[in-house]
Protein backbone atom coordinates (compact mmCIF):
# COMPACT_ATOMS: atom_id res chain seq x y z
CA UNK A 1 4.74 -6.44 -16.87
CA UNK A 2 5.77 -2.91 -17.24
CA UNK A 3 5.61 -0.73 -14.30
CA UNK A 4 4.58 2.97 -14.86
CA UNK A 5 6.67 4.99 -12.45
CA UNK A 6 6.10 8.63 -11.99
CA UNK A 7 8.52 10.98 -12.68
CA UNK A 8 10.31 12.89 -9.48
CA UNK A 9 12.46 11.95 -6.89
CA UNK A 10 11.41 10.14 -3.51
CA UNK A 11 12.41 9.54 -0.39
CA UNK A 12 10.72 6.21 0.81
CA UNK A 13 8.62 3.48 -1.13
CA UNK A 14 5.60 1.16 0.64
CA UNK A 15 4.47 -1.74 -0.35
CA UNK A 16 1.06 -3.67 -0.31
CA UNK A 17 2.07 -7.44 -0.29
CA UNK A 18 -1.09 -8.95 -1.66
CA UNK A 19 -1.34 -9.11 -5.57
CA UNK A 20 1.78 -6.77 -5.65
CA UNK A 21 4.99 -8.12 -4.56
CA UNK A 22 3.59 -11.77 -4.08
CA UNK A 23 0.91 -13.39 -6.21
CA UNK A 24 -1.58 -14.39 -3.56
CA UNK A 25 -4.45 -12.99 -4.68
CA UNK A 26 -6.14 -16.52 -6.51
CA UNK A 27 -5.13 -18.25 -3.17
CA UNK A 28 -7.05 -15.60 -1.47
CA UNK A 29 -10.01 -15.76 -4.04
CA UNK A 30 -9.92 -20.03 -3.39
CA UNK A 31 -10.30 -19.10 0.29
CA UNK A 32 -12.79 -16.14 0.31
CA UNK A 33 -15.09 -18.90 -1.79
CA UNK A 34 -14.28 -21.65 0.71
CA UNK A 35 -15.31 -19.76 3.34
CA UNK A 36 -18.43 -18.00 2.04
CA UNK A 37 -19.85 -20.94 0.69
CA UNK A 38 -19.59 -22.46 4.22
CA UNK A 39 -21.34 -19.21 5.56
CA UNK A 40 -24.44 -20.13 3.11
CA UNK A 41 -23.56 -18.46 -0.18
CA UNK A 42 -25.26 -20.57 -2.69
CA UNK A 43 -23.63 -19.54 -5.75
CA UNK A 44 -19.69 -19.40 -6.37
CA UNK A 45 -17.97 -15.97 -5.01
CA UNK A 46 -18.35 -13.21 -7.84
CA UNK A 47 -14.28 -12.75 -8.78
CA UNK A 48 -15.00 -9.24 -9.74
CA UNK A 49 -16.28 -8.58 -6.39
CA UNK A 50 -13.61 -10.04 -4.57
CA UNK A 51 -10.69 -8.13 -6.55
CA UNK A 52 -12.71 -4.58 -5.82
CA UNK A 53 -12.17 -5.21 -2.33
CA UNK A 54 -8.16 -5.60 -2.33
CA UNK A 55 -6.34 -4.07 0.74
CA UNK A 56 -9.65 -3.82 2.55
CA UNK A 57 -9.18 -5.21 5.95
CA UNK A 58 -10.11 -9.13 6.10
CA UNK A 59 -13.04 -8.39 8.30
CA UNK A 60 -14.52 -5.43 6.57
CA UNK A 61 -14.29 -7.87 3.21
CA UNK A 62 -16.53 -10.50 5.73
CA UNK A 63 -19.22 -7.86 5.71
CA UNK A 64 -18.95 -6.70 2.18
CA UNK A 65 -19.58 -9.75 0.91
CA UNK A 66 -22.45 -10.91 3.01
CA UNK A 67 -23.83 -7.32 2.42
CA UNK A 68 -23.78 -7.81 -1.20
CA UNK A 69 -25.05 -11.30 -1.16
CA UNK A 70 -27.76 -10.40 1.52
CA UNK A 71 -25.86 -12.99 4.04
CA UNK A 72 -26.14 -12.67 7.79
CA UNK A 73 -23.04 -13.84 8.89
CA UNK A 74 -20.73 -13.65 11.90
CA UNK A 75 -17.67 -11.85 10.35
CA UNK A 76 -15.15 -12.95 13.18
CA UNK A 77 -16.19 -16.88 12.46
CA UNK A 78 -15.68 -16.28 8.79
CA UNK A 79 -12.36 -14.04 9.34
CA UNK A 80 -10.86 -17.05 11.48
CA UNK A 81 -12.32 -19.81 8.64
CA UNK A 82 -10.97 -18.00 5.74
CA UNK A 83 -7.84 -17.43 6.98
CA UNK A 84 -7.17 -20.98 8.02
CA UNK A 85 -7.88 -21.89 4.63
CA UNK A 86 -5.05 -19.66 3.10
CA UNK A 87 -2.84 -20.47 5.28
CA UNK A 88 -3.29 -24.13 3.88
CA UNK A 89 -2.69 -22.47 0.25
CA UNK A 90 -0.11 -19.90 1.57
CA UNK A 91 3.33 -21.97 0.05
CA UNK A 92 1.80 -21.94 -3.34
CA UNK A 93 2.05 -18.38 -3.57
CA UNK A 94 5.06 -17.00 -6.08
CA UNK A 95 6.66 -13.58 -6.34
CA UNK A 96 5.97 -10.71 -8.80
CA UNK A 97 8.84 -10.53 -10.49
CA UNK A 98 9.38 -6.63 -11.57
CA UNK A 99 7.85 -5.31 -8.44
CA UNK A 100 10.03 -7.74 -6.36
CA UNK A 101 13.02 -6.53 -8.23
CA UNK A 102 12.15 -2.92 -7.90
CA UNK A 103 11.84 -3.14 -3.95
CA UNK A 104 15.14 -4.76 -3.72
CA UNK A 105 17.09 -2.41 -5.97
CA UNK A 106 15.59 0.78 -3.82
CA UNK A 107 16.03 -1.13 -0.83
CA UNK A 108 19.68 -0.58 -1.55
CA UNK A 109 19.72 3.26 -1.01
CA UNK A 110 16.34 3.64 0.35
CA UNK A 111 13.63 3.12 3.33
CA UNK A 112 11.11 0.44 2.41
CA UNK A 113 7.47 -0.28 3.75
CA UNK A 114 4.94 -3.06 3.93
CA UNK A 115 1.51 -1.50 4.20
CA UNK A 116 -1.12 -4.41 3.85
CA UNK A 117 -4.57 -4.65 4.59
CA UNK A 118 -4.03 -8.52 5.97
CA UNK A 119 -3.63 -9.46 9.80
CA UNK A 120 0.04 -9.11 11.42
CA UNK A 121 0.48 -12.83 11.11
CA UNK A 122 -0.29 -13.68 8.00
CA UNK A 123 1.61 -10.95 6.32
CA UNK A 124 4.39 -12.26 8.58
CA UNK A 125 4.10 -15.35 7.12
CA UNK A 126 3.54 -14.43 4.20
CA UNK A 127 6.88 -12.41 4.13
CA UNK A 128 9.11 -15.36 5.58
CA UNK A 129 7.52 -18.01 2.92
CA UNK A 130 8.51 -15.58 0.04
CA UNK A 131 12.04 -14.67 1.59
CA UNK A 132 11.00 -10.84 1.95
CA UNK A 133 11.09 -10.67 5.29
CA UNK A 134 14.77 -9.24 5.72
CA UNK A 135 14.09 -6.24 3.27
CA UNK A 136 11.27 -4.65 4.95
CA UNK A 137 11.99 -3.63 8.79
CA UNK A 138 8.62 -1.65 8.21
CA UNK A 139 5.98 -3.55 7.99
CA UNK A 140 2.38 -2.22 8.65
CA UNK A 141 -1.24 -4.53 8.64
CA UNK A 142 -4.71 -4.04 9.12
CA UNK A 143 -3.92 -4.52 13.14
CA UNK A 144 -1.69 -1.79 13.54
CA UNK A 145 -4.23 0.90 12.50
CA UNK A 146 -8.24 1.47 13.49
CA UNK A 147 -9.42 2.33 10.12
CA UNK A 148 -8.07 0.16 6.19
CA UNK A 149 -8.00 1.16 2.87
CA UNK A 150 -9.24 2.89 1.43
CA UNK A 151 -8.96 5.25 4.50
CA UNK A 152 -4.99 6.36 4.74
CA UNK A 153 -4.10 5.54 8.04
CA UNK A 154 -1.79 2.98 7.01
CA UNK A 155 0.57 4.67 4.84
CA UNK A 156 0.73 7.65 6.87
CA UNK A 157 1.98 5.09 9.48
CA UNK A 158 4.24 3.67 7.20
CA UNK A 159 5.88 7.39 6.25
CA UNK A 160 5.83 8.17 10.27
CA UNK A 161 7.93 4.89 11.02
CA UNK A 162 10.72 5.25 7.66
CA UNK A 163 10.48 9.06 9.10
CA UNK A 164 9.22 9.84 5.59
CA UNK A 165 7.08 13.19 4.77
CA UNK A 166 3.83 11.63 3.21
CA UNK A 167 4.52 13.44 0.19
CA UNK A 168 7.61 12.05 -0.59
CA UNK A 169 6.68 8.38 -1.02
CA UNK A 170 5.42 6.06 -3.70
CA UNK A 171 2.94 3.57 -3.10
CA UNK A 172 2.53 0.19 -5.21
CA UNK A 173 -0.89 -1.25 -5.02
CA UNK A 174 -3.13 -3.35 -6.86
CA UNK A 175 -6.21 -2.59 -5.97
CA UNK A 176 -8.46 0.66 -6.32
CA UNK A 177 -9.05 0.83 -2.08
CA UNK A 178 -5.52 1.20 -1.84
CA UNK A 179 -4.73 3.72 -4.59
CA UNK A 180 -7.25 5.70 -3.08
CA UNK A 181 -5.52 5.50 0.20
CA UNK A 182 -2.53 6.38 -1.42
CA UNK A 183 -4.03 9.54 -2.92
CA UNK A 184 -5.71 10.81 0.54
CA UNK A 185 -2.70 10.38 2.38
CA UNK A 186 -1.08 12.50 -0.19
CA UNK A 187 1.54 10.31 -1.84
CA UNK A 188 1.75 9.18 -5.68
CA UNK A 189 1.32 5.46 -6.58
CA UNK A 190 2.08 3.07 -9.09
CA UNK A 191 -0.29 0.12 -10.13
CA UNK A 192 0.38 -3.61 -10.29
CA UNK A 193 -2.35 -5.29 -12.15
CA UNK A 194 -3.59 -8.02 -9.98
CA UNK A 195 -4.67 -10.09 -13.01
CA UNK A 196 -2.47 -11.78 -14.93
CA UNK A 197 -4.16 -13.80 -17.81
C-alpha cells in the first residue's frame, strides 16, 4: 500500500483507528451481520453498505441499516449486541502496516490523535490489543462529541486537545464520512483503502 501524502508541512496528524491503523473492519462487518440478522434482517448484510458507513457513530450505523432494510429496530439493543460480538473477534484484528509505521515515525517529533467514530471502550481496547495505546495520549470517540462523521466535531476536538490550528493537520481515514469530516473541519487528509483484496 502506498500512501498519498499531500505536499506541505503540518503541525499535528489524527488518526481514525478502524480500517486505518488496525484492520478491523471484516471483524466489524462479521458483527454488524451477526447482529442484524438477530434484529430480523433476512438476507446477509450488504458489504457495500456497511463500508459507506465507516466512522459513523455505532448507533447512527443501527439506524442506517434498519432504515435501508425497512427494519424497526431498537438501536441501543443492537449497539450493545453488536458490540459484544466484536469484542469476541477483537484479538484477531492485525495492524496496517504503512499507516502504523507512519504514526510512529511522526510520533517522534510530532502531536498525534485518535479520532474514531467507535465507543471510548472499545477503541480503548482496541488500542491496548494492538500495542498503540502508548503513542496516542489523544484519543477522541464517538462519546466525547454530540454529533460523528461525517459532521467535524471530532477532529476539531482532536486539533483543540494537541493545541493544533485545524488547518494544520492531516487526517487518515478510510472511509468517505470521515474524509468529509476532515474537509469541513478544514484540514487535508490522506486515504487508507479499507479493502484489501
Amino acid at each position: 500500500m502506498k500512501l498519498e501524502i499531500p505536499g506541505g508541512t503540518f503541525a499535528g496528524y489524527i488518526f481514525d483507528l478502524d480500517g486505518t491503523l488496525v484492520d478491523t473492519m471484516p471483524l466489524h462487518f462479521r458483527a454488524w451481520d451477526v447482529a442484524m440478522r438477530q434484529a430480523g434482517l433476512p438476507c446477509p448484510l450488504d458489504e457495500d453498505l456497511f463500508y459507506s458507513l465507516g466512522g459513523v457513530p455505532t448507533r447512527r450505523v443501527a439506524e442506517l441499516i434498519a432504515a435501508h432494510y425497512r427494519l424497526k429496530v431498537d438501536p441501543d439493543a443492537i449497539f450493545h449486541h453488536k458490540e459484544s460480538v466484536f469484542q469476541e473477534l477483537q484479538g484477531d484484528a492485525r495492524l496496517i502496516g504503512p499507516v502504523v509505521e507512519f504514526a510512529r515515525r511522526v510520533a517522534a517529533t510530532h502531536p498525534v490523535a485518535i479520532a474514531s467514530g467507535g465507543p471510548r471502550e472499545i477503541v480503548r481496547r482496541s488500542l491496548e490489543l494492538s500495542g498503540l495505546a502508548p503513542l496516542f495520549k489523544v484519543v477522541v470517540t464517538a462519546d466525547d462529541v454530540e454529533h460523528g462523521k461525517p459532521s467535524p466535531d471530532m477532529f476539531l476536538l482532536a486539533a483543540k486537545l494537541m493545541g493544533v490550528r485545524p488547518g494544520d493537520c492531516l487526517v487518515f481515514e478510510d472511509a468517505e464520512p470521515g474524509m468529509r469530516a476532515a474537509e469541513a473541519a478544514g484540514m487535508k487528509w490522506v486515504r487508507v483503502p479499507s479493502r484489501r483484496k
